[in-house]
C-alpha atoms as a PDB file:
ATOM      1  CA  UNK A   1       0.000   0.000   0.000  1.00  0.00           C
ATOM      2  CA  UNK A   2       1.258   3.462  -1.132  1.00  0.00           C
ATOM      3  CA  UNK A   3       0.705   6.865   0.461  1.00  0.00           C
ATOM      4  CA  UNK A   4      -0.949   9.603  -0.982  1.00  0.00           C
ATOM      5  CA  UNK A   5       0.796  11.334  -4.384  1.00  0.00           C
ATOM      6  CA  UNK A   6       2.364  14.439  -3.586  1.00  0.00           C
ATOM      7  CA  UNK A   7       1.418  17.279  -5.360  1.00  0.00           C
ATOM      8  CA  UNK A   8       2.831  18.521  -8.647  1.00  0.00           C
ATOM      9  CA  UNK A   9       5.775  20.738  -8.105  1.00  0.00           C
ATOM     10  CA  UNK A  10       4.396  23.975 -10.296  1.00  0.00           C
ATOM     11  CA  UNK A  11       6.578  26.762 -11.863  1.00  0.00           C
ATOM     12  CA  UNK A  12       4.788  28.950  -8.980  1.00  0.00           C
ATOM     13  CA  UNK A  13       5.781  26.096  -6.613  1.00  0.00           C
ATOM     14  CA  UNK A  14       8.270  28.377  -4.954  1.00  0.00           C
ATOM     15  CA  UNK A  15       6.262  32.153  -4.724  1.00  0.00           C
ATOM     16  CA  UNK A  16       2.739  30.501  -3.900  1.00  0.00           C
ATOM     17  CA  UNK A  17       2.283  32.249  -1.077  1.00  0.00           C
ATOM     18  CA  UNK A  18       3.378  35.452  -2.283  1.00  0.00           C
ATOM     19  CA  UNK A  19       1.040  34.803  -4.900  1.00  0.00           C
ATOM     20  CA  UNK A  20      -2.166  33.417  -2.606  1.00  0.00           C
ATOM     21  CA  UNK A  21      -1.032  37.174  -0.798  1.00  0.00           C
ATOM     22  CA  UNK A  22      -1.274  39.229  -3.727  1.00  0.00           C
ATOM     23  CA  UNK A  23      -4.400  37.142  -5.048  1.00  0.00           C
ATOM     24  CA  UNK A  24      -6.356  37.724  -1.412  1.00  0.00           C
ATOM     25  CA  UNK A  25      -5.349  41.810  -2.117  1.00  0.00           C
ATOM     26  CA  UNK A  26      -6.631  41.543  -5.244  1.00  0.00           C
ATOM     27  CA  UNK A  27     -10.298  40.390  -3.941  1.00  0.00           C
ATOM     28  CA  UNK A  28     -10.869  43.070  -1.521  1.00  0.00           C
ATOM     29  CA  UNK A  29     -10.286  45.449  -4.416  1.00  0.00           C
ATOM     30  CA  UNK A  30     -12.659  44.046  -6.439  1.00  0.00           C
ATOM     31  CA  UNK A  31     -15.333  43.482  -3.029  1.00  0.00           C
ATOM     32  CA  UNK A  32     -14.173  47.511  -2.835  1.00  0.00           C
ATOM     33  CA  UNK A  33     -14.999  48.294  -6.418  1.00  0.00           C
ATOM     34  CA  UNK A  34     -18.297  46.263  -5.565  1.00  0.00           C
ATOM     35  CA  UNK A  35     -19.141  48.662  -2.585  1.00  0.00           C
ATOM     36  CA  UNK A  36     -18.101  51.793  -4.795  1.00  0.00           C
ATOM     37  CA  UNK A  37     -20.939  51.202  -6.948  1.00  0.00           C
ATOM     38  CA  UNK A  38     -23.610  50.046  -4.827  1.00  0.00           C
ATOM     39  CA  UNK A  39     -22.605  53.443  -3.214  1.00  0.00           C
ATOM     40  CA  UNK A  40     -23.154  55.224  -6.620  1.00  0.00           C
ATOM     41  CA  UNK A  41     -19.420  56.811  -6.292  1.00  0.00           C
ATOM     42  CA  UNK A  42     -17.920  58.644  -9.074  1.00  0.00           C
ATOM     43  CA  UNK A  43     -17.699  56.679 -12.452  1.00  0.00           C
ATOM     44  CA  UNK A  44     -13.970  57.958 -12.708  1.00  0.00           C
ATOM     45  CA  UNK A  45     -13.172  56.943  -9.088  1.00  0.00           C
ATOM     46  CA  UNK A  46     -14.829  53.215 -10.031  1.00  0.00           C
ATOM     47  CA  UNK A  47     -12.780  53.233 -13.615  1.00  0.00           C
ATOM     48  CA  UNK A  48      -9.388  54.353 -11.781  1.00  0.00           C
ATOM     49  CA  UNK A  49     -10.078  51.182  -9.172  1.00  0.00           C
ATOM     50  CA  UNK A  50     -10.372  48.752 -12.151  1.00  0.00           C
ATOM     51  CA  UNK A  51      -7.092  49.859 -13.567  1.00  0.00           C
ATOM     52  CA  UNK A  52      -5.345  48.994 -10.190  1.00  0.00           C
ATOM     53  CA  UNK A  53      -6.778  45.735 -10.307  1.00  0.00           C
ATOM     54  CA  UNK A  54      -5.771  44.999 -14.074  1.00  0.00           C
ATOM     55  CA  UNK A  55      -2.101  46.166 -13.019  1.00  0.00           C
ATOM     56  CA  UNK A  56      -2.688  43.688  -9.863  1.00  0.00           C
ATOM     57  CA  UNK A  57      -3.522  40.990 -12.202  1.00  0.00           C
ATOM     58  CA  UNK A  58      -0.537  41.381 -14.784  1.00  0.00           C
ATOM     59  CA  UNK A  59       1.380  41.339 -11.801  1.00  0.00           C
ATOM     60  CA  UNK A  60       0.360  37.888 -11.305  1.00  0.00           C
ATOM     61  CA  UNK A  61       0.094  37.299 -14.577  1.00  0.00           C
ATOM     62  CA  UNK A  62       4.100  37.854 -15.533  1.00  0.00           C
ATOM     63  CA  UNK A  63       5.275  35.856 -12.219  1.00  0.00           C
ATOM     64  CA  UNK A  64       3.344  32.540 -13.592  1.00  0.00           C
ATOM     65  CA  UNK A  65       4.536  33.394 -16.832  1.00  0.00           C
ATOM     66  CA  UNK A  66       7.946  33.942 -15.309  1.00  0.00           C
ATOM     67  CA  UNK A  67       7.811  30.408 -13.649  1.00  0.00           C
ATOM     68  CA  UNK A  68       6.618  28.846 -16.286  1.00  0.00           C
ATOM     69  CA  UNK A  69       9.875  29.913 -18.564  1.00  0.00           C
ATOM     70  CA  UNK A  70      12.217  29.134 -15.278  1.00  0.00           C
ATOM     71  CA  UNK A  71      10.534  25.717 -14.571  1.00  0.00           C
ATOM     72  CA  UNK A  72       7.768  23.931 -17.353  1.00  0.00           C
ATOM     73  CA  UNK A  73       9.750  25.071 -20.278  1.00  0.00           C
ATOM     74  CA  UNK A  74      12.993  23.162 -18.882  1.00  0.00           C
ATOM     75  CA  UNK A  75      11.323  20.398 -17.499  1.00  0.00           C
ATOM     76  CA  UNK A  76       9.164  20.314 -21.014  1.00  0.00           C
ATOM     77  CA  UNK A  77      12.445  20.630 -22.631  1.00  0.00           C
ATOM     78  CA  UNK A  78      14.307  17.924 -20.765  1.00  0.00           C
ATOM     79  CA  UNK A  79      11.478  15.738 -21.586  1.00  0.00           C
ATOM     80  CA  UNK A  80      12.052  16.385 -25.509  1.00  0.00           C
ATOM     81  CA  UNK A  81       8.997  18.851 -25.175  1.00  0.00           C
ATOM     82  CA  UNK A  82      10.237  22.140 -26.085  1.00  0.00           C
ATOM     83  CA  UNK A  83       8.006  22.955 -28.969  1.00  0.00           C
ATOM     84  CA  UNK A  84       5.095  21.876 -27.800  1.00  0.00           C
ATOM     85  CA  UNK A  85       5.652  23.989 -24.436  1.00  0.00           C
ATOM     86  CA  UNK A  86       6.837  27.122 -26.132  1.00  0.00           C
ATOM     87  CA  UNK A  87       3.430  27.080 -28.704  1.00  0.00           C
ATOM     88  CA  UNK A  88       1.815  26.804 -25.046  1.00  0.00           C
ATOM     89  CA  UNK A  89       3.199  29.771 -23.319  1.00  0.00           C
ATOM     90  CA  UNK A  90       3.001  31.776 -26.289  1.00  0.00           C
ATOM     91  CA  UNK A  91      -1.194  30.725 -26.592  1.00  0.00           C
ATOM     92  CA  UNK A  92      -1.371  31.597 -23.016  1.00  0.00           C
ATOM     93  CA  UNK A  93       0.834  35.336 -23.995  1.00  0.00           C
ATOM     94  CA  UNK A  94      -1.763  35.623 -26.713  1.00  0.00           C
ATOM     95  CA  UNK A  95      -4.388  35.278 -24.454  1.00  0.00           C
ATOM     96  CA  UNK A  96      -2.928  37.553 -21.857  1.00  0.00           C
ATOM     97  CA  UNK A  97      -2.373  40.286 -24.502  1.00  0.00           C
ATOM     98  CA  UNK A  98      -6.239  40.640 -26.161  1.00  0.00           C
ATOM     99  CA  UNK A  99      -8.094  42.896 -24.298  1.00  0.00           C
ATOM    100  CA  UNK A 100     -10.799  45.381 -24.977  1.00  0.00           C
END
């Protein structure tokens, strides 16, 4: 009989509670932005909010991305992989990048 598997060691593996941190921040903006409106605040004031929180989130966004290149891409490229992760990350980049 076996234990239970450990969990996959992620890019992130190493910053995830930095990241949980900045994650948990990043709600009680958005539970702020929430009150802001239900208190019929300023449009501006609401918009300026949002922009802190889309800042917040490419924060996060580029330190996954950053693990990602430091960790999957080696590991994907030890494995004989490199291709196929590299047409991943740059999807996910893509995907990052279309807004609006």
């Amino acid at each position: 009989m076996t234990g239970p598997t450990p969990a996959p060691v992620r890019g992130y593996t190493a910053s995830k509670d930095q990241l949980l941190a900045r994650l948990r921040r990043v709600e009680g903006q958005v539970r702020g932005i929430e009150k802001m409106v239900d208190e019929d605040r300023y449009c501006i004031d609401v918009l300026t909010q949002i922009s802190a929180i889309q800042a917040a989130l490419d924060k996060v966004a580029l330190g996954l991305l950053d693990g990602h290149a430091r960790h999957c891409m080696r590991e994907g490229a030890a494995e004989g992989r490199a291709d196929e992760v590299a047409t991943e990350m740059m999807a996910a980049v893509g995907r990052l990048m279309k807004r609006g």
